[in-house]
Protein backbone atom coordinates (compact mmCIF):
# COMPACT_ATOMS: atom_id res chain seq x y z
CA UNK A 1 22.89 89.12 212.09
CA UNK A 2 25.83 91.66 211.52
CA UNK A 3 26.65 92.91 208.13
CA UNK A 4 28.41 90.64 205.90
CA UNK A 5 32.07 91.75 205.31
CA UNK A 6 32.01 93.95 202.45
CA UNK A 7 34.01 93.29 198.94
CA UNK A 8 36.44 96.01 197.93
CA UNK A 9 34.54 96.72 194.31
CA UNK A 10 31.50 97.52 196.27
CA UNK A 11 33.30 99.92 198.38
CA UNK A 12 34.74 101.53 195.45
CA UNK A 13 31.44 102.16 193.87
CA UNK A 14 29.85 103.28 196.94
CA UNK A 15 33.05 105.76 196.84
CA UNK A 16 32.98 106.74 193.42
CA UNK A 17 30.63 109.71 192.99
CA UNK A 18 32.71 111.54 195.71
CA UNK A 19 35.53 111.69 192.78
CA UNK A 20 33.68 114.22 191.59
CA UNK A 21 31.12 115.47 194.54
CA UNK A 22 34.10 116.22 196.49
CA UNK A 23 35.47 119.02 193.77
CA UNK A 24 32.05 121.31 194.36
CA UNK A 25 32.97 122.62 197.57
CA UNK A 26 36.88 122.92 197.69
CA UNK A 27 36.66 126.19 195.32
CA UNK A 28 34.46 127.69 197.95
CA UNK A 29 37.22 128.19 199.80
CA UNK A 30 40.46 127.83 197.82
CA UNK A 31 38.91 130.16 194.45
CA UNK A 32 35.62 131.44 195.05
CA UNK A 33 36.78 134.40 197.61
CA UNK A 34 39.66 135.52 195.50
CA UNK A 35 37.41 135.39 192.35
CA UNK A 36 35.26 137.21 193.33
CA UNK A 37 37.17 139.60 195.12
CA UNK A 38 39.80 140.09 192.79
CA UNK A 39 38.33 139.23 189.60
CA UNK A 40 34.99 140.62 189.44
CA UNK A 41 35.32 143.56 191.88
CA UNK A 42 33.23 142.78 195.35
CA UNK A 43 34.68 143.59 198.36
CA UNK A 44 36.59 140.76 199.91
CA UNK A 45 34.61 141.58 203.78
CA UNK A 46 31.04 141.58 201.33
CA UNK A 47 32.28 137.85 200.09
CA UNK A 48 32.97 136.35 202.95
CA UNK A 49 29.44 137.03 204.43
CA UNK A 50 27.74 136.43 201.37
CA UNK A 51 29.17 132.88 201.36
CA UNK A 52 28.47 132.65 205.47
CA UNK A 53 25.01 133.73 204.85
CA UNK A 54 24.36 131.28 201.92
CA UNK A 55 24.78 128.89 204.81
CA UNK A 56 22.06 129.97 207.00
CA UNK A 57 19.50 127.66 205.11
CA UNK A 58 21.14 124.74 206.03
CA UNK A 59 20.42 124.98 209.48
CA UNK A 60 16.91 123.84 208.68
CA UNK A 61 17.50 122.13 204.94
CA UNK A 62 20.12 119.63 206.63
CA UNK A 63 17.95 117.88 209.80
CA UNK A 64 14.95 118.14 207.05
CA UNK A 65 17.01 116.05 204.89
CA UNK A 66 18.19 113.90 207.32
CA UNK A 67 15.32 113.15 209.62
CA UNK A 68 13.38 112.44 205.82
CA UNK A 69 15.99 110.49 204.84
CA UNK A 70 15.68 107.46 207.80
CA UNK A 71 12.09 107.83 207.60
CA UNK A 72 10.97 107.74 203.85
CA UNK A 73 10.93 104.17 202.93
CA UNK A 74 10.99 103.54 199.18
CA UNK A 75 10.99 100.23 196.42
CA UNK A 76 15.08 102.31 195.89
CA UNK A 77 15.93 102.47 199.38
CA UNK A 78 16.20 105.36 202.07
CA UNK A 79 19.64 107.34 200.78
CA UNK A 80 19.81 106.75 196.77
CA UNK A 81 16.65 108.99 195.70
CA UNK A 82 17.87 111.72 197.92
CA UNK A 83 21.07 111.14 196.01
CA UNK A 84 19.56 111.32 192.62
CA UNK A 85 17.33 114.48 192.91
CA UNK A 86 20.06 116.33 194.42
CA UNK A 87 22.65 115.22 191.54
CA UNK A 88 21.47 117.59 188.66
CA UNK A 89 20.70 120.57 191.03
CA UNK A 90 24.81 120.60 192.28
CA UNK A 91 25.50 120.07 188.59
CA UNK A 92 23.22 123.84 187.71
CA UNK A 93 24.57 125.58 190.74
CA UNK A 94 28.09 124.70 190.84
CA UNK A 95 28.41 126.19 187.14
CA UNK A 96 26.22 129.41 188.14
CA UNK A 97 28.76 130.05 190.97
CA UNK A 98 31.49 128.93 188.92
CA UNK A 99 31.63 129.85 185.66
CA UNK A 100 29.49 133.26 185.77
CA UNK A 101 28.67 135.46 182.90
CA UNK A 102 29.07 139.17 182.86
CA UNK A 103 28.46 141.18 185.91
CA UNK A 104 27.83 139.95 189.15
CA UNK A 105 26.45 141.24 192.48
CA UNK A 106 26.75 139.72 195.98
CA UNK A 107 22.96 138.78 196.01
CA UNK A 108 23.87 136.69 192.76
CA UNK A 109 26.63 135.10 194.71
CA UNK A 110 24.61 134.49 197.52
CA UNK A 111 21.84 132.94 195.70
CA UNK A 112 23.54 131.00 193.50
CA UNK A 113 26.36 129.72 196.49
CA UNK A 114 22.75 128.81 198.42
CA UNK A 115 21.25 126.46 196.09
CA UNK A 116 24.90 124.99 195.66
CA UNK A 117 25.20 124.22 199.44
CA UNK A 118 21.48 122.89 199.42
CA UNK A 119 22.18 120.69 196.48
CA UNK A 120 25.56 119.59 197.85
CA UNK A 121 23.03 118.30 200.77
CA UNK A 122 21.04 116.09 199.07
CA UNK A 123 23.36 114.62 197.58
CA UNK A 124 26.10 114.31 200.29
CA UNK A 125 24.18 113.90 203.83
CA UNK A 126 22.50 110.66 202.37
CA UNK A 127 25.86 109.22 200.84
CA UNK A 128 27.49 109.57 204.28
CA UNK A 129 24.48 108.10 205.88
CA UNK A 130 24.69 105.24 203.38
CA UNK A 131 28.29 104.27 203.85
CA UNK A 132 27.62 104.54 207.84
CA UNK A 133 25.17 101.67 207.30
CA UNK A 134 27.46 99.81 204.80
CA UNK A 135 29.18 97.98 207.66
CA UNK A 136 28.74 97.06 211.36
CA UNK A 137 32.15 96.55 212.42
CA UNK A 138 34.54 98.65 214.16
CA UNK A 139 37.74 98.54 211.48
CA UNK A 140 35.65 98.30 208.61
CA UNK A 141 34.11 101.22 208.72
CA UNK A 142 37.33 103.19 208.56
CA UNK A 143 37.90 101.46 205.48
CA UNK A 144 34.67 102.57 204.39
CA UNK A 145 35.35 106.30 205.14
CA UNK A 146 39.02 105.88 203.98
CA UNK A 147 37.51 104.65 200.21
CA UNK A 148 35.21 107.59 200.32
CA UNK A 149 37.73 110.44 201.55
CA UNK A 150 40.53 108.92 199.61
CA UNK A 151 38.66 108.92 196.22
CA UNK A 152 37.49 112.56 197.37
CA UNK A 153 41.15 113.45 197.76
CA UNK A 154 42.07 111.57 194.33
CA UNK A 155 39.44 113.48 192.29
CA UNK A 156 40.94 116.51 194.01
CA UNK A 157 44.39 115.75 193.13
CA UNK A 158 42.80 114.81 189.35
CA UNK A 159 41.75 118.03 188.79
CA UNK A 160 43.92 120.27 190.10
CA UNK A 161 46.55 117.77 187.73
CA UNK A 162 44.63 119.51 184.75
CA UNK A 163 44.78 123.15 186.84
CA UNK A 164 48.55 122.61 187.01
CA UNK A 165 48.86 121.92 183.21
CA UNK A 166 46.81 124.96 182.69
CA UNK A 167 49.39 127.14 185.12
CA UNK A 168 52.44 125.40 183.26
CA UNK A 169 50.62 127.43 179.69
CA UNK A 170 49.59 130.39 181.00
CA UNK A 171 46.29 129.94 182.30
CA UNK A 172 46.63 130.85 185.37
CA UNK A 173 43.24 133.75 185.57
CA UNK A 174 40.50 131.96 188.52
CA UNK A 175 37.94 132.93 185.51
CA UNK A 176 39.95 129.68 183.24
CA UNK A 177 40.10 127.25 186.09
CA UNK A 178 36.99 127.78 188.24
CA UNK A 179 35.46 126.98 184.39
CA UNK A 180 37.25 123.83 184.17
CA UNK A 181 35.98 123.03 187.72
CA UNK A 182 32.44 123.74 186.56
CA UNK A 183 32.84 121.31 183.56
CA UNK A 184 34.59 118.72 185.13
CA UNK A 185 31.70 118.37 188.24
CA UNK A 186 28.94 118.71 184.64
CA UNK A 187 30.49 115.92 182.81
CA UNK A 188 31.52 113.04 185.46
CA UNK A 189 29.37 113.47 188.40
CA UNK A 190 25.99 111.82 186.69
CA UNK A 191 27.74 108.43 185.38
CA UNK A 192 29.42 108.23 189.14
CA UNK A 193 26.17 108.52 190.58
CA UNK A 194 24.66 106.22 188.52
CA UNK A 195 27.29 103.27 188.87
CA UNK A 196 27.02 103.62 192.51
CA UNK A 197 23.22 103.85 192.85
CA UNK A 198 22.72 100.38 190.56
CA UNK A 199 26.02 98.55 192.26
CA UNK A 200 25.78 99.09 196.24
CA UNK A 201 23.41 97.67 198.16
CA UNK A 202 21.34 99.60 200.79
CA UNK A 203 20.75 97.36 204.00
CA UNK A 204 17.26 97.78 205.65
CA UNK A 205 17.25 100.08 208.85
CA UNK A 206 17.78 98.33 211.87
CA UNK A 207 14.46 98.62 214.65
CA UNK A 208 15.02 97.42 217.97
CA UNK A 209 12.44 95.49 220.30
CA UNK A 210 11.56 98.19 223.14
CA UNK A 211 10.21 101.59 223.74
CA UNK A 212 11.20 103.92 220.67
CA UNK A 213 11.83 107.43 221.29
CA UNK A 214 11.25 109.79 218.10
CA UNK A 215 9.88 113.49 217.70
CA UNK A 216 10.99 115.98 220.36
CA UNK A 217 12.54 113.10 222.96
CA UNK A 218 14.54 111.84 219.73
CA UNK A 219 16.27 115.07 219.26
CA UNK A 220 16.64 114.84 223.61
CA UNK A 221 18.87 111.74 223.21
CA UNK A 222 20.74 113.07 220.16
CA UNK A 223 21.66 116.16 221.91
CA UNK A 224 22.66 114.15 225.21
CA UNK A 225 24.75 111.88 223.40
CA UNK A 226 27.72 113.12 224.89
CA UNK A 227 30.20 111.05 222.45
CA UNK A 228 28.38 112.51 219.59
CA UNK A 229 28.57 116.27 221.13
CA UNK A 230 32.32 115.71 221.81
CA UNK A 231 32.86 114.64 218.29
CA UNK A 232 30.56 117.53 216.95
CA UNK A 233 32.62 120.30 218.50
CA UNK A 234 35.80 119.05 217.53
CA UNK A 235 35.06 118.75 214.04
CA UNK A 236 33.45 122.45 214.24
CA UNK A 237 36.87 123.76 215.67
CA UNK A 238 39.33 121.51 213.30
CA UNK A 239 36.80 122.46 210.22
CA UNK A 240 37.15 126.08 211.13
CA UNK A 241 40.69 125.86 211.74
CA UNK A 242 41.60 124.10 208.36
CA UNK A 243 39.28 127.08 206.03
CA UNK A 244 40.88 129.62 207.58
CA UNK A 245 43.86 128.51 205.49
CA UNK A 246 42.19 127.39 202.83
CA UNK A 247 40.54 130.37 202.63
CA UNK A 248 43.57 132.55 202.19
CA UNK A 249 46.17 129.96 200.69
CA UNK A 250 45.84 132.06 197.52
CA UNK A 251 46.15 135.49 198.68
CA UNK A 252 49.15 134.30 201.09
CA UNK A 253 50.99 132.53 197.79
CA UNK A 254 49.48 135.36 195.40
CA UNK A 255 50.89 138.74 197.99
CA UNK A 256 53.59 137.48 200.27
CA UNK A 257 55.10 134.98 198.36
CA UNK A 258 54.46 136.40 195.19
CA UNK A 259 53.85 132.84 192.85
CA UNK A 260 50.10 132.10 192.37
CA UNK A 261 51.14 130.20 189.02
CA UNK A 262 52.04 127.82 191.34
CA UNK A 263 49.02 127.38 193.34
CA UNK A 264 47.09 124.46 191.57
CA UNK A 265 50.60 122.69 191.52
CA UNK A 266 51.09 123.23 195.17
CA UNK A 267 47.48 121.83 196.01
CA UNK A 268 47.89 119.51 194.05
CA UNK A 269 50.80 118.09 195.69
CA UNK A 270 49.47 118.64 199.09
CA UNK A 271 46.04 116.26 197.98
CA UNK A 272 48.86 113.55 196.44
CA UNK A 273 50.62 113.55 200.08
CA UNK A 274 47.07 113.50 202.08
CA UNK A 275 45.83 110.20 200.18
CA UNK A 276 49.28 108.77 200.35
CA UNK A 277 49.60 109.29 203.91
CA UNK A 278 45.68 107.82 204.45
CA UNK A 279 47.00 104.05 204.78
CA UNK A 280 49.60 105.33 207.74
CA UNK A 281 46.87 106.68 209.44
CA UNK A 282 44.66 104.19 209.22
CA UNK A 283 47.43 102.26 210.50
CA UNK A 284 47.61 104.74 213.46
CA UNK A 285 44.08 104.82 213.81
CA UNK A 286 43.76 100.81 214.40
CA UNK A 287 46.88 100.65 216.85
CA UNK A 288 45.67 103.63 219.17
CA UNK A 289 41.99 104.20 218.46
CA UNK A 290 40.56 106.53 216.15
CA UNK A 291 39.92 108.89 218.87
CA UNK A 292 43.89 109.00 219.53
CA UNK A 293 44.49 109.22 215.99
CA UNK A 294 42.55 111.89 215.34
CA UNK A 295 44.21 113.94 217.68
CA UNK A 296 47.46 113.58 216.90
CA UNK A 297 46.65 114.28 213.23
CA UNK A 298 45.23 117.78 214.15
CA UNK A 299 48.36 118.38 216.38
CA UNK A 300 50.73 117.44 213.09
CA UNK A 301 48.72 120.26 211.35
CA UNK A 302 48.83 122.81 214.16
CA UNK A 303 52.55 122.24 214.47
CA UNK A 304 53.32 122.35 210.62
CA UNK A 305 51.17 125.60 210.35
CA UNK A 306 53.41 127.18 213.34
CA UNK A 307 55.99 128.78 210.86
CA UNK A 308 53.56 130.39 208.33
CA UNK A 309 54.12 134.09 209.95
CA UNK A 310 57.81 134.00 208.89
CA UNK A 311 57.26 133.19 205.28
CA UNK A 312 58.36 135.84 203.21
CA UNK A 313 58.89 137.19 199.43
CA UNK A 314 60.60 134.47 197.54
CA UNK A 315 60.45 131.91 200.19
CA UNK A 316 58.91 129.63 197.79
CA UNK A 317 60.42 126.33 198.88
CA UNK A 318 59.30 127.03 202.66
CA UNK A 319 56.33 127.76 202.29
CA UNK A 320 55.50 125.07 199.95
CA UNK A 321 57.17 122.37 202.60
CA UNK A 322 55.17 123.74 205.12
CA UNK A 323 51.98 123.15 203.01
CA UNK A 324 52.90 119.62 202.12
CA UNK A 325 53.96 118.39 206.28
CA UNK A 326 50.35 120.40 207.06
CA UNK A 327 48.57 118.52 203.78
CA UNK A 328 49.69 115.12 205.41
CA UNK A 329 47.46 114.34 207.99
CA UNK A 330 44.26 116.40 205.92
CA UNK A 331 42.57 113.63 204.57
CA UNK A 332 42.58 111.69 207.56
CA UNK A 333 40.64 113.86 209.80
CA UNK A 334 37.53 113.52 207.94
CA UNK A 335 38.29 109.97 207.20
CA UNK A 336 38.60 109.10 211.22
CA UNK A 337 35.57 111.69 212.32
CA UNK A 338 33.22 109.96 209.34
CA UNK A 339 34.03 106.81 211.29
CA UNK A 340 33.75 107.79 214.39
CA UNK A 341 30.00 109.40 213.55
CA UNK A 342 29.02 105.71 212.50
CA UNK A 343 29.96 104.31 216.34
CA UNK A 344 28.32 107.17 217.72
CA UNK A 345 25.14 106.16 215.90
CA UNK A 346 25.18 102.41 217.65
CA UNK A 347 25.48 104.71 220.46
CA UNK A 348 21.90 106.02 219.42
CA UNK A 349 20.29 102.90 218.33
CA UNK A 350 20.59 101.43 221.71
CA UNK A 351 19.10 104.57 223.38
CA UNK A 352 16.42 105.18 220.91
CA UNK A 353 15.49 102.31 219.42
CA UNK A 354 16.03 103.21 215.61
CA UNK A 355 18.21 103.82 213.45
CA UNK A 356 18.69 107.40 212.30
CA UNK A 357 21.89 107.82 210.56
CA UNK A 358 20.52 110.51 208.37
CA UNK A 359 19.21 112.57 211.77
CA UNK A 360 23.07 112.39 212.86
CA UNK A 361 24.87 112.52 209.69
CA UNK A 362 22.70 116.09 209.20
CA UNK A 363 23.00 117.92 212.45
CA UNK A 364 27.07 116.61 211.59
CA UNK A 365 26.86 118.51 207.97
CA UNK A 366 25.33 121.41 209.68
CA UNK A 367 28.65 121.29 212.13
CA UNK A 368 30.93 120.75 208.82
CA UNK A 369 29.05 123.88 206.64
CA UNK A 370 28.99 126.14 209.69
CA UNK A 371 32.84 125.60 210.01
CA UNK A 372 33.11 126.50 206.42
CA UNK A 373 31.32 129.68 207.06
CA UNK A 374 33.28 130.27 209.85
CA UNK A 375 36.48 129.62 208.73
CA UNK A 376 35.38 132.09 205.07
CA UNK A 377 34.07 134.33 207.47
CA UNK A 378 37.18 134.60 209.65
CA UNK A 379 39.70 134.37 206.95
CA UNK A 380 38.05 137.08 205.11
CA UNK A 381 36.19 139.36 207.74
CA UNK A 382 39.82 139.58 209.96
CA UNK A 383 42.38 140.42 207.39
CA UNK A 384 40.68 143.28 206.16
CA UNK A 385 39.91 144.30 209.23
CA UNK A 386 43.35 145.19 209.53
CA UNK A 387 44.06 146.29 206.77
CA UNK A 388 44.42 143.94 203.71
CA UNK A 389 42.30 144.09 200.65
CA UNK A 390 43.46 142.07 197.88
CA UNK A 391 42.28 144.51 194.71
CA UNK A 392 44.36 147.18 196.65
CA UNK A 393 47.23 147.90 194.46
CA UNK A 394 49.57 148.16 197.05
CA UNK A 395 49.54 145.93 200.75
CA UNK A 396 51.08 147.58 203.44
CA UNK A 397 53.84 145.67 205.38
CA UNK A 398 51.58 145.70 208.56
CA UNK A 399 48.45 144.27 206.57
CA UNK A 400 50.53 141.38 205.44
CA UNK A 401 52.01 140.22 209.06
CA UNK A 402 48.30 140.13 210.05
CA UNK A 403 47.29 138.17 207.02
CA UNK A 404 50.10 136.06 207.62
CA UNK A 405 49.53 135.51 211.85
CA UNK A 406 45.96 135.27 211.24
CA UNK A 407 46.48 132.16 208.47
CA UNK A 408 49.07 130.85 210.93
CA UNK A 409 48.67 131.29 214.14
CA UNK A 410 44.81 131.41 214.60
CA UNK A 411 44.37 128.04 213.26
CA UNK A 412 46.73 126.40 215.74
CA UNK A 413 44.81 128.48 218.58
CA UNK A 414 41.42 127.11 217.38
CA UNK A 415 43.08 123.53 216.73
CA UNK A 416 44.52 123.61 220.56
CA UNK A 417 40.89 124.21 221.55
CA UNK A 418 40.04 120.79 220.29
CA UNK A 419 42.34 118.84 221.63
CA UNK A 420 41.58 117.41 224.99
CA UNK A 421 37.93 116.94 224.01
CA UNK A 422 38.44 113.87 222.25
CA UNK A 423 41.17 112.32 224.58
CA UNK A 424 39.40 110.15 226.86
CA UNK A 425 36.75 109.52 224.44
CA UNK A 426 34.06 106.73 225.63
CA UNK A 427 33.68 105.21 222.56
CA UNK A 428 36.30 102.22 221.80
CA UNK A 429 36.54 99.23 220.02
CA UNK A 430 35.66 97.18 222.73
CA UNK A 431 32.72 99.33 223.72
CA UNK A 432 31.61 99.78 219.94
CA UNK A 433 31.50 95.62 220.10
CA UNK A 434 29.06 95.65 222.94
CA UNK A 435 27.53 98.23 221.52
CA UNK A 436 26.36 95.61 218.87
CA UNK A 437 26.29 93.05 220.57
CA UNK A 438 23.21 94.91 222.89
CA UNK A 439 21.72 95.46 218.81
CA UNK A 440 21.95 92.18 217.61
CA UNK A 441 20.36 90.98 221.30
CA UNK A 442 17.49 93.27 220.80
CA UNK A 443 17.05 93.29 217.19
CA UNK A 444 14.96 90.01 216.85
CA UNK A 445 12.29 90.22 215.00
CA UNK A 446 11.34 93.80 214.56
CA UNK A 447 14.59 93.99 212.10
CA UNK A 448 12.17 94.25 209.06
CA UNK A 449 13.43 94.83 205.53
CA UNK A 450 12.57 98.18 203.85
CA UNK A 451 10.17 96.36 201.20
CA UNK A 452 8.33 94.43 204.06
CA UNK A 453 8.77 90.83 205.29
CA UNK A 454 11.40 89.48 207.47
CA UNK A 455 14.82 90.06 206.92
């Protein structure tokens, strides 16, 4: 029996805690490196790897998580305890990184950027894994995702609201708002998590009748899932493309176009835009196929992101503009590629036998944090490689057209890269349907309830 079609309160407490989950990482990228650089004196190069290192322990923290995850069977359920040990550990790290008292080395800001990515982990691989399971069907799923990413974009838009007030009376130092970014993560996250933990169900895994194949043949099928691969590398090269930017959005706004009082206003209305524009692609997405969709919401950023390089001193209003027509399609690449994951794990079940939604959703969060690390790394490590160093007093001309063709142009490159992978993609609606229909076939009785006894 497929899952029973879910009611929209449900979804919107399965969403909730990313409201607030979703605000620990974007400073990473949009504050963190120019903090740190700027503010408390490392070099920018030193930054960027310290945050790329921090995310070498993920490459064995995330399948850990996620291959425990589908196997540890509790009276709560497979995802929520994950959930709730990780909550007060993102709460600790995210206001050591954040909100840091007196001096600070780069082995401070690795450690402390670490145990934030780890903690992010537990909580977040097991909430995707979670929604995955919410719902069997093709379209509701992407309403699933869409709840999730567009309550992650409206906590984002929330709190940069409050960064924008703070700009519009003079706080505009990264010490004030990374602070408030700190608090607001401290205060809401634990009554999100714990409305969404005692609200949502979590269904039983599904175990098919047949030959299972776990262990060292498992991790075989996963990596010869050739829908999941395709969808794994273009999420690496879109992720990577998209930090590069959001990596240097405030040095670009702060030394070429000379307003960073304007830069929580500006994201802001970028985040507003994204969630608005998540209904027309969802629209988009169940015309053509969220395959198609996806791809022609990378190629709207690619092309908006073409005319960076000729934004100049003063050209406020361009450079804005272009940030808004790139912001529009933001929220709906992870929306579509968090759907997508969940047919590529009905994909799985059939081959395998089991389901192991955490075992994909972590080797996909390892794909996700190492694009972060590229795209820090990249949008750090290049511009002062030519030149650029933002607690220089004075940028050369030539420094800046790098900075400027590297936030640009090198995005659109990487974004190009992705492209035809997902094109002919194998994975439809009709095939997803037959997909489950081969589940529900072989399903029978071995679909067993968490606590024990039939389902």
């Amino acid at each position: 029996m497929e899952r029973p079609q879910l009611p929209r309160k449900i979804m919107l407490y399965y969403a909730s805690p990313h409201l607030t989950h979703a605000v620990a990482t974007l400073p990473v990228a949009l504050f963190v490196p120019a903090f740190y650089a700027a503010d408390m004196g490392l070099p920018l190069a030193g930054v960027g790897m310290a945050i790329a290192a921090s995310r070498a322990l993920d490459m064995v923290s995330d399948p850990l998580i996620g291959i425990l995850s589908d196997r540890l069977k509790t009276r709560w359920g497979r995802r929520k305890p994950w959930i709730g040990m990780g909550t007060p550990l993102l709460m600790l790290s995210a206001w050591m990184v954040f909100a840091p008292r007196g001096e600070v080395s780069l082995l401070y800001l690795f450690v402390w950027a670490s145990l934030l990515f780890f903690a992010f982990t537990l909580v977040d691989l097991p909430h995707k894994a979670w929604g995955a399971e919410l719902s069997t069907d093709y379209t509701e799923r992407t309403r699933v995702a869409a709840w999730r990413e567009g309550l992650g974009a409206l906590g984002q838009i929330l709190f940069l609201g409050v960064l924008s007030v703070m700009d519009f009376l003079g706080y505009v130092e990264n010490r004030d708002q990374l602070r408030i970014i700190a608090l607001v993560i401290v205060i809401s996250l634990p009554p999100l998590v714990a409305m969404a933990l005692a609200k949502v169900p979590e269904f039983p895994a599904e175990e098919l009748a047949g030959e299972y194949h776990d262990g060292g043949a498992g991790i075989r099928l996963v990596l010869r899932n050739h829908a999941f691969m395709r969808t794994l590398i273009t999420l690496l090269l879109l992720g990577t493309a998209v930090l590069i930017q959001a990596t240097l959005h405030r040095l670009v706004l702060t030394h070429v176009v000379g307003r960073p009082d304007i830069f929580a206003t500006m994201i802001l209305t970028e985040n507003l835009v994204s969630l608005a524009m998540v209904p027309v692609w969802m629209g988009i997405a169940n015309r053509i196929g969220k395959h198609r969709a996806i791809i022609l919401a990378a190629l709207w950023i690619g092309l908006s992101s073409l005319g960076f390089p000729w934004v100049d001193r003063g050209d406020t209003v361009l450079y804005v503009s272009l940030i808004i027509l790139r912001g529009s399609s933001l929220a709906s690449i992870f929306m579509l590629a968090n759907s997508i994951a969940a047919d590529v794990v009905d994909h799985d079940i059939v081959a395998s036998g089991r389901q192991r939604t955490g075992l994909f959703f972590a080797v996909w969060s390892m794909a996700i944090k190492l694009a972060v690390a590229l795209g820090v790394l990249l949008g750090t490590a290049l511009p002062a490689a030519f030149g650029f160093e933002p607690s220089a007093p004075v940028q050369a001309p030539e420094a800046k057209q790098w900075l400027l063709m590297i936030y640009g142009w090198l995005p659109c490159l990487i974004i190009a890269l992705g492209l035809p992978i997902m094109w002919n993609f194998p994975i439809d609606r009709t095939r997803q349907q037959a997909l489950r229909n081969e589940i529900s076939a072989r399903r029978g009785s071995v679909f067993k309830a968490d606590a024990g006894g039939p389902a």
